[in-house]
Protein backbone atom coordinates (compact mmCIF):
# COMPACT_ATOMS: atom_id res chain seq x y z
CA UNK A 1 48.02 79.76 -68.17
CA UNK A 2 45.41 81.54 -66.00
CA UNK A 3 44.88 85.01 -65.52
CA UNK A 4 48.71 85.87 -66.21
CA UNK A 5 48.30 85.15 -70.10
CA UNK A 6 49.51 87.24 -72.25
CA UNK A 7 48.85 87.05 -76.54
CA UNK A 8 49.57 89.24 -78.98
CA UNK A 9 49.04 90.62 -82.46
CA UNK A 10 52.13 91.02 -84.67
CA UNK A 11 51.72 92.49 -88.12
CA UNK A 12 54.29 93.44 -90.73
CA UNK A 13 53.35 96.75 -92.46
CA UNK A 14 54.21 95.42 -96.08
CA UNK A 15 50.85 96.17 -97.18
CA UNK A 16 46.72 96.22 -96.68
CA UNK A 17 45.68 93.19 -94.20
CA UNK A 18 44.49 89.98 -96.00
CA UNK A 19 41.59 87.61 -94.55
CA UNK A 20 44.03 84.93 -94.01
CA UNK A 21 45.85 87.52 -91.42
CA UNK A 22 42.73 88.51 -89.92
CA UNK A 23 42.30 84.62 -89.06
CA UNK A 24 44.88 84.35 -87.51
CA UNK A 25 44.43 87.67 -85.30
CA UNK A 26 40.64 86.20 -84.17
CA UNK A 27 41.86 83.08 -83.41
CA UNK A 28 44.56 84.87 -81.15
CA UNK A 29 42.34 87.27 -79.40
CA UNK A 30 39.86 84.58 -78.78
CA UNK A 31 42.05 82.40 -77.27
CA UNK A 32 43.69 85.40 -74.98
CA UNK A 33 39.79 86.19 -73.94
CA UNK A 34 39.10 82.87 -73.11
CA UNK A 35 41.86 83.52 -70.36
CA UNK A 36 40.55 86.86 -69.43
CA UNK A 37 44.69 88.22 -70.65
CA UNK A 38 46.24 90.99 -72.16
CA UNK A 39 46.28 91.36 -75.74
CA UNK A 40 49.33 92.90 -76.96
CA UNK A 41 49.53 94.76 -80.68
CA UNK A 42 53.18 94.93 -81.77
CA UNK A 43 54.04 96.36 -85.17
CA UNK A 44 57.03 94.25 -86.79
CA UNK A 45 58.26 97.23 -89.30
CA UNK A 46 62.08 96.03 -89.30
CA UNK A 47 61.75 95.93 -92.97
CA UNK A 48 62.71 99.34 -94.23
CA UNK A 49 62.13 98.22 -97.76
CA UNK A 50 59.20 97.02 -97.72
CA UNK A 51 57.42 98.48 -94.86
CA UNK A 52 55.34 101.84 -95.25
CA UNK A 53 53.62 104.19 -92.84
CA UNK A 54 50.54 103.99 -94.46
CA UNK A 55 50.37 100.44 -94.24
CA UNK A 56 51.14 100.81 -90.22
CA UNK A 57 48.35 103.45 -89.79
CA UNK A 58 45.95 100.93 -91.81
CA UNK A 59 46.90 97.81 -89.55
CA UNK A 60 45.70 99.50 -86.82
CA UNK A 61 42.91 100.85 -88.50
CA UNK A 62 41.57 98.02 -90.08
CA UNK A 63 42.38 95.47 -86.88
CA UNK A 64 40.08 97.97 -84.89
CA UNK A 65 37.09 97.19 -86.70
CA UNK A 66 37.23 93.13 -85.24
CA UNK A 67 39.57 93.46 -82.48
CA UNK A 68 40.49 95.38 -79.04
CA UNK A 69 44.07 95.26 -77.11
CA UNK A 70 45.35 96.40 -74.25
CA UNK A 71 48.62 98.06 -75.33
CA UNK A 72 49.91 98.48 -78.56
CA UNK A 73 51.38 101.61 -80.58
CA UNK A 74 48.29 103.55 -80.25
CA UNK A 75 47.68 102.60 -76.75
CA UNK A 76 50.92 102.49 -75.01
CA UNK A 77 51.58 100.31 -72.08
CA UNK A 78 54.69 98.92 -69.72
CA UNK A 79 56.79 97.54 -72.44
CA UNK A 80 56.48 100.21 -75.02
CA UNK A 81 57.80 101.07 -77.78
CA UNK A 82 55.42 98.77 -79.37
CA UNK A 83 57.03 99.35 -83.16
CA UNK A 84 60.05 97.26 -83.34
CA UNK A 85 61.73 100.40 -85.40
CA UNK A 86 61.41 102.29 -82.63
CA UNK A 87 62.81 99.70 -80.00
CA UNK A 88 65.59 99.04 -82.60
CA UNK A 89 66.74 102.99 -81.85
CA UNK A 90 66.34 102.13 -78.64
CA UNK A 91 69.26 99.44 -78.47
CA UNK A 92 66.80 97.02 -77.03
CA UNK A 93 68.16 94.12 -79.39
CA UNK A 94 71.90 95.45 -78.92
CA UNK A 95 72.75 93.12 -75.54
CA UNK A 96 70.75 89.88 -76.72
CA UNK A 97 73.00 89.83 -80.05
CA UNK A 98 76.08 90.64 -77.58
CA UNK A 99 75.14 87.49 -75.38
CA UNK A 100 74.65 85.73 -78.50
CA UNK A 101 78.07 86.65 -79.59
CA UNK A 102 79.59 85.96 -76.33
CA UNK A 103 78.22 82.48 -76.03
CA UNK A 104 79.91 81.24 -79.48
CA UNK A 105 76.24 81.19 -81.15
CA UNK A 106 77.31 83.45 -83.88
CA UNK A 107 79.44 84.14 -86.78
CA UNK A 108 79.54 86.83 -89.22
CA UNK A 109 78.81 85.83 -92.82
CA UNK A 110 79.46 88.08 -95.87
CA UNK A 111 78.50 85.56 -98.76
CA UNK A 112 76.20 86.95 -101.31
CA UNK A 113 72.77 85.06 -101.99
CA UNK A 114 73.97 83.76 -105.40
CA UNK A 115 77.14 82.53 -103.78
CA UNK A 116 75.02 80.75 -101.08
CA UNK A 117 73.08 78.91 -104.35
CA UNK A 118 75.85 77.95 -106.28
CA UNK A 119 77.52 75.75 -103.20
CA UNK A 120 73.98 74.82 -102.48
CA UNK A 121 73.73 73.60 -105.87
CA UNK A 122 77.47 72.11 -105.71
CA UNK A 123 77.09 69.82 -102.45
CA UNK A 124 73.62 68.51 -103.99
CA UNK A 125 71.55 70.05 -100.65
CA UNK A 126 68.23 68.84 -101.18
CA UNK A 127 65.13 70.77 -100.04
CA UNK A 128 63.73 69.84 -96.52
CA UNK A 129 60.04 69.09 -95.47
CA UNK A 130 59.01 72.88 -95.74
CA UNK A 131 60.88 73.60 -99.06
CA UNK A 132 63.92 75.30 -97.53
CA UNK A 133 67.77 74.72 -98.64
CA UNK A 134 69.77 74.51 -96.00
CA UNK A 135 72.74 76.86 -95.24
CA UNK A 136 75.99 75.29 -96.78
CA UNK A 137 78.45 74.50 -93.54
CA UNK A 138 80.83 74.55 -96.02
CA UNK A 139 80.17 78.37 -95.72
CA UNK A 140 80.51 78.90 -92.34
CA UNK A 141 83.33 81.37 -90.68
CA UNK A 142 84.44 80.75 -86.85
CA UNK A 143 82.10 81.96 -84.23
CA UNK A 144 84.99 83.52 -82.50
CA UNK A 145 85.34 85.87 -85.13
CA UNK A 146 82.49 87.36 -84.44
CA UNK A 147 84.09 89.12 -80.92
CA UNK A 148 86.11 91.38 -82.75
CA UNK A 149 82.23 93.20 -83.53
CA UNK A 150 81.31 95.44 -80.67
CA UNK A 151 77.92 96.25 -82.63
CA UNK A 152 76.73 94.15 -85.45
CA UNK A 153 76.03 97.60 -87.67
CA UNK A 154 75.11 96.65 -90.65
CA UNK A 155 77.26 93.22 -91.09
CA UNK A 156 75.16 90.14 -91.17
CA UNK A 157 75.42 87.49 -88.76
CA UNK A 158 74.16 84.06 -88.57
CA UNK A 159 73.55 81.42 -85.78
CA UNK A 160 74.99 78.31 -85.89
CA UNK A 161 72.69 75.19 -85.63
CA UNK A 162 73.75 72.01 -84.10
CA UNK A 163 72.89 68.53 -85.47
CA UNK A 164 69.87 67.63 -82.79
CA UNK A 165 66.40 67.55 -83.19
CA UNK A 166 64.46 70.03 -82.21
CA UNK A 167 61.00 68.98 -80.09
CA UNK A 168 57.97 71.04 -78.88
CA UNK A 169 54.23 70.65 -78.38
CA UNK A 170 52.15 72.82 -80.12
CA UNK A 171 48.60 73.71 -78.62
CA UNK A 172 46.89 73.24 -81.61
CA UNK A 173 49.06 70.38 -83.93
CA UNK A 174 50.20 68.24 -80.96
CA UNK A 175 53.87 67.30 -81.30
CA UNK A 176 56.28 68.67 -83.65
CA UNK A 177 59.97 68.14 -84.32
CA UNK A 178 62.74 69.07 -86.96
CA UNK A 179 66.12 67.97 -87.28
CA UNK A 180 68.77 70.49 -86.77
CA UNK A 181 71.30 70.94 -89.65
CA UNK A 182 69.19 68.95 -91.94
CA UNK A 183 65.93 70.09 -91.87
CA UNK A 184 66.92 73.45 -91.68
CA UNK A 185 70.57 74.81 -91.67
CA UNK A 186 72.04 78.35 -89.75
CA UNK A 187 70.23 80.97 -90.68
CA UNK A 188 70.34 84.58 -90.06
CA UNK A 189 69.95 86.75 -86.84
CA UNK A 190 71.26 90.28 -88.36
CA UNK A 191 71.32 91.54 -91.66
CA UNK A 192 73.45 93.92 -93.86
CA UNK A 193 70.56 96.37 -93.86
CA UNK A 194 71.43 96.68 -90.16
CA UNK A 195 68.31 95.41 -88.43
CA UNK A 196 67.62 92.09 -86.63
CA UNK A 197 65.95 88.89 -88.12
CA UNK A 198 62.57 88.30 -87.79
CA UNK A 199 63.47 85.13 -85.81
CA UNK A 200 65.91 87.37 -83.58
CA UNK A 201 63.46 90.37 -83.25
CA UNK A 202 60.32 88.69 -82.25
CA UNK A 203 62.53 86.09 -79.81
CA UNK A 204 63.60 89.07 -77.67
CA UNK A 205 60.20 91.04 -78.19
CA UNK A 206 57.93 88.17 -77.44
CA UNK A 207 60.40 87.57 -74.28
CA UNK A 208 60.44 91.36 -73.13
CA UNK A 209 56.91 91.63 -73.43
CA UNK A 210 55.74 88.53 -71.46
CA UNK A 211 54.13 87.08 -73.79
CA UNK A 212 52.66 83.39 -72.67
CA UNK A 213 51.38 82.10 -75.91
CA UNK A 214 52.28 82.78 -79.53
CA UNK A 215 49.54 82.23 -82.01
CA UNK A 216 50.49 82.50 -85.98
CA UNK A 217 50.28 80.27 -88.97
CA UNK A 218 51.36 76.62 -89.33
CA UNK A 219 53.22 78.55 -92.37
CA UNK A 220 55.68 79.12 -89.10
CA UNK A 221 56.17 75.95 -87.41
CA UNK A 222 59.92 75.68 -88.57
CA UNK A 223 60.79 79.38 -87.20
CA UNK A 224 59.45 78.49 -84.20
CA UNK A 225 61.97 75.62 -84.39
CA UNK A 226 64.85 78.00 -84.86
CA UNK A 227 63.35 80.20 -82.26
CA UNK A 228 63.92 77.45 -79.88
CA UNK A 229 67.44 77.23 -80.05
CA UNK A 230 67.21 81.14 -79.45
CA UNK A 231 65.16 80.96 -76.55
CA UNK A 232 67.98 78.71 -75.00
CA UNK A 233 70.90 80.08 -76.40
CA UNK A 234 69.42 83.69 -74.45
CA UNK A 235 68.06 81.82 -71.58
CA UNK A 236 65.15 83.13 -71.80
CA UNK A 237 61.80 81.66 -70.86
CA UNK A 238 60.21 79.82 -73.68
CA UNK A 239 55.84 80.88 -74.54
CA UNK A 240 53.58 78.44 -75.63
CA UNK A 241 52.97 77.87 -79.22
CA UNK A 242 49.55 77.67 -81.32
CA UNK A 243 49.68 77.40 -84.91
CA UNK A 244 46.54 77.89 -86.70
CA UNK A 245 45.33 76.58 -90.44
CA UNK A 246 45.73 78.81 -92.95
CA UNK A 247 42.83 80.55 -94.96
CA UNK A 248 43.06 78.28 -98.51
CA UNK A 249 40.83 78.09 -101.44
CA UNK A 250 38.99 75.28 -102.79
CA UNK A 251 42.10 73.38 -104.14
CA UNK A 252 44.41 73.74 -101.29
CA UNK A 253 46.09 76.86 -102.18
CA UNK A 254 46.94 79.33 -99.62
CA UNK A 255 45.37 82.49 -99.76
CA UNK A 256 47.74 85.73 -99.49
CA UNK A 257 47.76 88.67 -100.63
CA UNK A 258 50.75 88.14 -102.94
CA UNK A 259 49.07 85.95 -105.15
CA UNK A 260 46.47 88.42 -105.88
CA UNK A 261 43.97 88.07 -103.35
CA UNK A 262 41.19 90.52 -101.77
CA UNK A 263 42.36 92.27 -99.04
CA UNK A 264 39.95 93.38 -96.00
CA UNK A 265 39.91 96.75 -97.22
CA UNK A 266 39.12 96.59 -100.39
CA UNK A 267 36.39 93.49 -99.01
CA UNK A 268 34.53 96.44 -97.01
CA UNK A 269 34.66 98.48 -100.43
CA UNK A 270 32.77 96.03 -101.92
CA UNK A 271 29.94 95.92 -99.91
CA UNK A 272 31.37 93.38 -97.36
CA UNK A 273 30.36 94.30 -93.59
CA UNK A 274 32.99 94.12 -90.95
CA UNK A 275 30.92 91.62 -88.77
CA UNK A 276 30.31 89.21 -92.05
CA UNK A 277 34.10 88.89 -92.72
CA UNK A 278 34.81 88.24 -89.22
CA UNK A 279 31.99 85.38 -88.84
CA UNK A 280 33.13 84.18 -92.62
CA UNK A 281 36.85 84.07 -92.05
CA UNK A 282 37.51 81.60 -89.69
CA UNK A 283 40.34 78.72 -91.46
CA UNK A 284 38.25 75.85 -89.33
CA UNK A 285 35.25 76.67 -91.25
CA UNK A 286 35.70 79.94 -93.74
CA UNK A 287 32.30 80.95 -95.95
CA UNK A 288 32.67 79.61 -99.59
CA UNK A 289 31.77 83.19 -100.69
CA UNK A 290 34.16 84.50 -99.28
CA UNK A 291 36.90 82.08 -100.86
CA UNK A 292 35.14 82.98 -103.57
CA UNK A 293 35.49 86.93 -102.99
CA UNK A 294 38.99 87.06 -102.08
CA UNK A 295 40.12 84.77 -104.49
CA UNK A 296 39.22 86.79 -107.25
């Protein structure tokens, strides 16, 4: 990757940074030093429900504590905006979905999550190896429907996945592959609330932006499957992938902040030093007292 690399930091502003994100972020800007790159902090605040501008202002306040980039929403930089909102004004997403839509990837899809379980239920769709239902087919509309849409607005869309498998090698776990259609089914790219997927949005972002590697949980492996197909249904070139362990507790569990877990801000409250949770934090080897902490 040489000098050329290119990382990045991606939070959602749903709420205070956990540990278990912080991980992640270290193990990303260490691997982008180790190649003397740009580190590049993107805000992912698509989610207008759930996203809030105090929990953007105290990403980027807590992050610079442990870590430094090179362009971000505070910094600027060549491919700004760096807040997906703001590149979503922008239109930036408007001619991917249009190539999308021109290449017969896409069709538009109108049926309501409970109708989506009950034919789940009805055709007997197991889980696959992450958990997930897949999409019913049985529920799909014509992708040439979808070129009576000059915009997608705020009418969701999904992409259609074919029956292959899906290969790549990941820096970290070695080689990893999903089936298409079975492992995972067609899932969305736009959504009623008129904003792109996070599969969609960080596809074209993480394109636009040069980014050579993405680093993020194993939690993600099957996105980046999905991404895939996105990558080559765009043409666009695909990164390098590293997923890192997550930050668990003593039986396994994942730590996150939605099952009631410390957060880094309310670690420092308690006494906890910046440089302590950075050295104790690290998923290959994390500090029992800090499980301990952040588990309470």
């Amino acid at each position: 990757m040489g000098s050329g690399y290119r990382g990045r930091l991606a939070p959602s502003p749903t709420g205070y940074l956990h540990p278990g994100h912080l991980s992640t972020f270290l193990i990303a800007a260490r691997r982008c030093a180790e190649q003397k790159g740009t580190l590049v902090f993107r805000m992912e605040d698509l989610d207008r429900s759930r996203c809030r501008p105090e929990f953007d202002r105290a990403s980027l306040e807590d992050l610079g504590l442990f870590l430094e980039w090179q362009e971000g929403p505070d910094l600027g930089g060549p491919h700004k905006p760096y807040r997906q909102s703001e590149r979503l004004k922008r239109d930036i997403y408007l001619p991917f979905w249009q190539k999308l839509r021109d290449g017969g990837w896409i069709y538009p899809c109108n049926h309501t999550r409970r109708q989506i379980q009950a034919k789940q239920k009805e055709q007997g769709i197991r889980p696959g190896p992450t958990g997930e239902l897949s999409f019913p087919r049985a529920l799909r509309s014509d992708v040439s429907a979808s070129l009576k849409y000059q915009r997608p607005e705020n009418q969701a869309f999904r992409f259609r996945v074919p029956d292959e498998k899906i290969e790549f090698k990941d820096n970290h776990l070695g080689s990893v592959a999903y089936q298409g259609g079975t492992d995972f089914g067609d899932f969305l790219i736009w959504s009623v609330e008129g904003y792109p997927s996070y599969e969609f949005a960080v596809v074209v972002d993480d394109a636009l932006m040069g980014i050579t590697e993405v680093v993020r949980g194993e939690d993600l492996l099957l996105s980046t499957a999905r991404q895939l197909l996105l990558y080559r249904a765009l043409e666009l070139e695909i990164p390098e992938f590293y997923h890192c362990p997550l930050l668990r507790d003593d039986s396994g569990e994942r730590l996150a902040k939605r099952k009631g877990s410390s957060t880094i801000r309310s670690l420092l409250e308690r006494g906890w030093s910046a440089e302590r949770i950075a050295r104790s934090c690290m998923a290959e080897s994390p500090d029992p007292e800090l499980i301990q902490a952040i588990s309470k």
